[in-house]
N, C-alpha and C. Protein backbone atom coordinates (compact mmCIF):
# COMPACT_ATOMS: atom_id res chain seq x y z
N UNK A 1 -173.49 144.63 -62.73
CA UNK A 1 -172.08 144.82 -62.46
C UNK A 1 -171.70 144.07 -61.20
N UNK A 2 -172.60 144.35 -60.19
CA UNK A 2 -172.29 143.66 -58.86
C UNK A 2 -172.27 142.25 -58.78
N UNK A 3 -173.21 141.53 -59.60
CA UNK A 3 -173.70 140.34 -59.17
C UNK A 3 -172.54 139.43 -60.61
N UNK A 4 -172.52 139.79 -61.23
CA UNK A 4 -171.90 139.34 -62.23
C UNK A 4 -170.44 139.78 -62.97
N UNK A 5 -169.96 140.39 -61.95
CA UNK A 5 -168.75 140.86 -62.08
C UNK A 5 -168.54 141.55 -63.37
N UNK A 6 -169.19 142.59 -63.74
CA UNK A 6 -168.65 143.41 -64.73
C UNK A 6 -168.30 144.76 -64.73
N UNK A 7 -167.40 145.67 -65.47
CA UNK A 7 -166.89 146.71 -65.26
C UNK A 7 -168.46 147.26 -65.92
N UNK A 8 -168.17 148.71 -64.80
CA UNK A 8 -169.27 149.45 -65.56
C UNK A 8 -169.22 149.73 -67.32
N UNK A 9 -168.23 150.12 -67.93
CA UNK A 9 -168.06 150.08 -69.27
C UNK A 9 -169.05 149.10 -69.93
N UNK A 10 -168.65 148.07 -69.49
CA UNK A 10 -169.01 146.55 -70.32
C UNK A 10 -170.57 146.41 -69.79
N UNK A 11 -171.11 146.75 -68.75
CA UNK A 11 -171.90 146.60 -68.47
C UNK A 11 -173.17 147.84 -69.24
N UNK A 12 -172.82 148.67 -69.47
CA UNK A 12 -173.33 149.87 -70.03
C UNK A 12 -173.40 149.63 -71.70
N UNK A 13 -172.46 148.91 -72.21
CA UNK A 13 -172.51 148.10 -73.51
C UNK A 13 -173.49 147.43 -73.61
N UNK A 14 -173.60 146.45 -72.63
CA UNK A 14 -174.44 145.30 -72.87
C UNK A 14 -176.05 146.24 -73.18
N UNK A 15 -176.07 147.03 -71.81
CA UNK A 15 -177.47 147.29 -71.94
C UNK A 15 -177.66 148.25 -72.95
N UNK A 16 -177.00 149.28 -73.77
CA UNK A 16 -176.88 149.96 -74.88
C UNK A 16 -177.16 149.08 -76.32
N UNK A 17 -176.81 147.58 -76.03
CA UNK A 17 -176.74 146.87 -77.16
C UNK A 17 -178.50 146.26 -77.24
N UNK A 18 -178.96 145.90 -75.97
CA UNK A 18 -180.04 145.61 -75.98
C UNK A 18 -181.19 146.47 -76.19
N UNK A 19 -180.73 147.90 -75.83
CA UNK A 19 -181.76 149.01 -76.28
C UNK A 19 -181.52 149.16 -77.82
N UNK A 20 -180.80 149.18 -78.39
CA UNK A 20 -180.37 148.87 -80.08
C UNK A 20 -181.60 147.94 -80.17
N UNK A 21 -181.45 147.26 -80.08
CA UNK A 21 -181.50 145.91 -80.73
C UNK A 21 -183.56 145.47 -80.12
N UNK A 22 -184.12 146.42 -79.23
CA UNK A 22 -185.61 146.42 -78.55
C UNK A 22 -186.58 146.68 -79.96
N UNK A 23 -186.50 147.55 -80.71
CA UNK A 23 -187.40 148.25 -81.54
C UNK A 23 -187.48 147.07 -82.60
N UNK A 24 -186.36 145.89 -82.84
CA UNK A 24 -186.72 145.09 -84.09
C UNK A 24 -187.12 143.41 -83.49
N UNK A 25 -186.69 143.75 -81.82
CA UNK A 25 -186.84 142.27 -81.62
C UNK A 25 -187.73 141.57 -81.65
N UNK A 26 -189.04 142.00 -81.53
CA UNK A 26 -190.21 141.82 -81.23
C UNK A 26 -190.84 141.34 -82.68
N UNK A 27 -190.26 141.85 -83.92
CA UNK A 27 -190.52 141.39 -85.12
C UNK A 27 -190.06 140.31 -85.73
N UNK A 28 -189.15 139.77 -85.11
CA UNK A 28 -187.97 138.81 -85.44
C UNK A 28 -188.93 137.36 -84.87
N UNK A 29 -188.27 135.83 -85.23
CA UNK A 29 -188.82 135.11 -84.27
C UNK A 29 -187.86 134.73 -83.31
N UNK A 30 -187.63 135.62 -82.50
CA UNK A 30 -186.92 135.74 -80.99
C UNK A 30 -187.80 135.64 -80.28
N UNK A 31 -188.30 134.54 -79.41
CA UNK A 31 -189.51 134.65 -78.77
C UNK A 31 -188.68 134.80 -77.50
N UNK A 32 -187.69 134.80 -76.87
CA UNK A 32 -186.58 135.13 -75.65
C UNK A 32 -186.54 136.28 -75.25
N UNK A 33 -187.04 137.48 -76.57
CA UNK A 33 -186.88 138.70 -76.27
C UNK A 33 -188.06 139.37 -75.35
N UNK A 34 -189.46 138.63 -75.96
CA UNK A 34 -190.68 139.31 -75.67
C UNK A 34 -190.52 138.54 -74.17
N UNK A 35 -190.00 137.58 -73.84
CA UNK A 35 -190.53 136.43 -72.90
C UNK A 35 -189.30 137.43 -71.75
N UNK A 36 -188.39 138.05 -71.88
CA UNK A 36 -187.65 138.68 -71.27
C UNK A 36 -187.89 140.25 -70.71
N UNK A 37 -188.70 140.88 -72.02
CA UNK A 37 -188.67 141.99 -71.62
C UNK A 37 -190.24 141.91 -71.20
N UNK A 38 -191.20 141.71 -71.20
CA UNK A 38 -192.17 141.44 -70.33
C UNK A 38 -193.02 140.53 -68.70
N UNK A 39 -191.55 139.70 -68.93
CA UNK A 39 -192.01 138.97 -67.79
C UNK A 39 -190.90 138.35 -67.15
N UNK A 40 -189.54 138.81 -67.01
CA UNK A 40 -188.74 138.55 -66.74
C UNK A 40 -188.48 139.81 -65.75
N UNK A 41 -187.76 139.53 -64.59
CA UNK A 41 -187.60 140.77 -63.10
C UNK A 41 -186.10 140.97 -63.52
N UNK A 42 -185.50 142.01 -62.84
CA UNK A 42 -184.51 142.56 -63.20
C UNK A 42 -183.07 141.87 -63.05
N UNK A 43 -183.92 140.76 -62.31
CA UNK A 43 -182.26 139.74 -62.01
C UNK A 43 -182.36 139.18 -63.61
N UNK A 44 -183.29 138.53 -63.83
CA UNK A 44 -183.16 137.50 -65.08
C UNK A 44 -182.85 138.06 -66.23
N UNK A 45 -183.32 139.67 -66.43
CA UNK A 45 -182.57 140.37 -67.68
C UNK A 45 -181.35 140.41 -66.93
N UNK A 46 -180.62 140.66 -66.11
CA UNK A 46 -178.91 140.76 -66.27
C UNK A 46 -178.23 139.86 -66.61
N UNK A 47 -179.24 138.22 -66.09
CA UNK A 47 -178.37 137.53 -66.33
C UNK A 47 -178.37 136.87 -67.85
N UNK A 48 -179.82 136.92 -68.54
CA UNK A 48 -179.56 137.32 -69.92
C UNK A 48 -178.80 138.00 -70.68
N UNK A 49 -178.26 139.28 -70.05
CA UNK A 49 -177.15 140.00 -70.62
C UNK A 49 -175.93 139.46 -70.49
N UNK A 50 -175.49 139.12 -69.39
CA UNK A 50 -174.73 138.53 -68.70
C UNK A 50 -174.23 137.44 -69.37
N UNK A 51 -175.23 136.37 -69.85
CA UNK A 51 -175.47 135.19 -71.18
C UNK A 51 -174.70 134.50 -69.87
N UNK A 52 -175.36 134.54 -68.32
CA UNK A 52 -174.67 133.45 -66.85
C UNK A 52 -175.84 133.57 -66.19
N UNK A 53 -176.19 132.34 -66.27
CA UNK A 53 -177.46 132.24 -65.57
C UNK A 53 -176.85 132.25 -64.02
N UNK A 54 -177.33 132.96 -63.32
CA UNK A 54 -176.93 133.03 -61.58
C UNK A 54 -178.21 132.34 -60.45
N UNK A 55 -178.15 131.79 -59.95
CA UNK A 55 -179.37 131.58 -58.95
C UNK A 55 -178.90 132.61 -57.87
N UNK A 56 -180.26 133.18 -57.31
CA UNK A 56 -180.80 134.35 -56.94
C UNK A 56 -180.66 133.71 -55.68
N UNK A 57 -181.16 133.01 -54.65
CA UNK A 57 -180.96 132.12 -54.04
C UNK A 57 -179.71 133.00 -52.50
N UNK A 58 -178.36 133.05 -53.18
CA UNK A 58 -177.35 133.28 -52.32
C UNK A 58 -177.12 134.60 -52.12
N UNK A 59 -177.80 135.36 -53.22
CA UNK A 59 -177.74 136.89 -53.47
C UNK A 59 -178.98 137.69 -53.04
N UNK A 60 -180.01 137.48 -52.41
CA UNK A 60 -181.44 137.71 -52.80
C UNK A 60 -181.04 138.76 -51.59
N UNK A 61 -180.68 139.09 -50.11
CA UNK A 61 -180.79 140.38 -49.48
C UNK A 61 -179.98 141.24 -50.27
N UNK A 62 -178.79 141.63 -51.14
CA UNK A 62 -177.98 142.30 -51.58
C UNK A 62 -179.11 142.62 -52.63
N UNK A 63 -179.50 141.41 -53.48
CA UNK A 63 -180.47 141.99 -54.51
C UNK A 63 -181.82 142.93 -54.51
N UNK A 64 -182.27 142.34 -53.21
CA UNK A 64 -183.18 142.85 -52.65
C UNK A 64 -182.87 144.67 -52.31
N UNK A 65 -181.87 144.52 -51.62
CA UNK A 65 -181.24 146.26 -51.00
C UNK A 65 -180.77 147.32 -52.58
N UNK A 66 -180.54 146.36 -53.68
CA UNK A 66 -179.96 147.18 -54.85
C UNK A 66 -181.33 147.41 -55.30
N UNK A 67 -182.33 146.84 -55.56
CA UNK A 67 -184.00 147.19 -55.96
C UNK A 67 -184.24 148.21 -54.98
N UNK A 68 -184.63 148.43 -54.06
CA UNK A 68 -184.83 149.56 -52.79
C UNK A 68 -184.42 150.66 -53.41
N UNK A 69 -183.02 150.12 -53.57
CA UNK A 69 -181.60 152.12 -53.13
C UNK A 69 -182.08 152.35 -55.07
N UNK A 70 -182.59 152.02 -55.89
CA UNK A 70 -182.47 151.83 -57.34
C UNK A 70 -184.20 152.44 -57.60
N UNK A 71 -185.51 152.19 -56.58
CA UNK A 71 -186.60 152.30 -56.81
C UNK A 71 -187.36 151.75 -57.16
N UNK A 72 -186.54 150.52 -57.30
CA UNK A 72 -187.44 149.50 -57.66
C UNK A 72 -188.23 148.59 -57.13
N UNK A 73 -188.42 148.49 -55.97
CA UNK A 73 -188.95 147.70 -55.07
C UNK A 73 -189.21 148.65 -54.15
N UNK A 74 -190.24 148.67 -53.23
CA UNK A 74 -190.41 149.03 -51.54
C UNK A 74 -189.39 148.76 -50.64
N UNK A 75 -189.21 149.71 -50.38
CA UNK A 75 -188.26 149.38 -48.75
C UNK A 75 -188.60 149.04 -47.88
């Protein structure tokens, strides 16, 4: 939402659509999916959702502080 300007609504879609859509992807030849949900960090799935690739680059302390306050990272 923060980094990519989306309303929470739309943003709660996206990731609702991708939990849909987890249980068959892996069977499909989507090789984007496995290559995403295993080895991709939490910036690169948004911006997969997002379908806007962002460089991390200008954002990385904000990103960094939303991993922390979220649990995802060490503080």
């Amino acid at each position: 939402m923060t980094f990519h300007e989306r309303r929470p609504c739309e943003a709660a879609e996206m990731v609702t659509g991708l939990w849909r859509r987890l249980p068959t992807a892996l069977d499909d030849s989507t090789p984007a999916f496995a290559d995403m949900i295993y080895h991709a960090e939490p910036w690169q799935i948004a911006c997969n959702l997002a379908n806007h690739d962002l460089p991390i680059v200008e954002h990385k302390p904000a990103y960094q502080a939303l991993l922390v306050r979220n649990g995802l990272a060490a503080g």
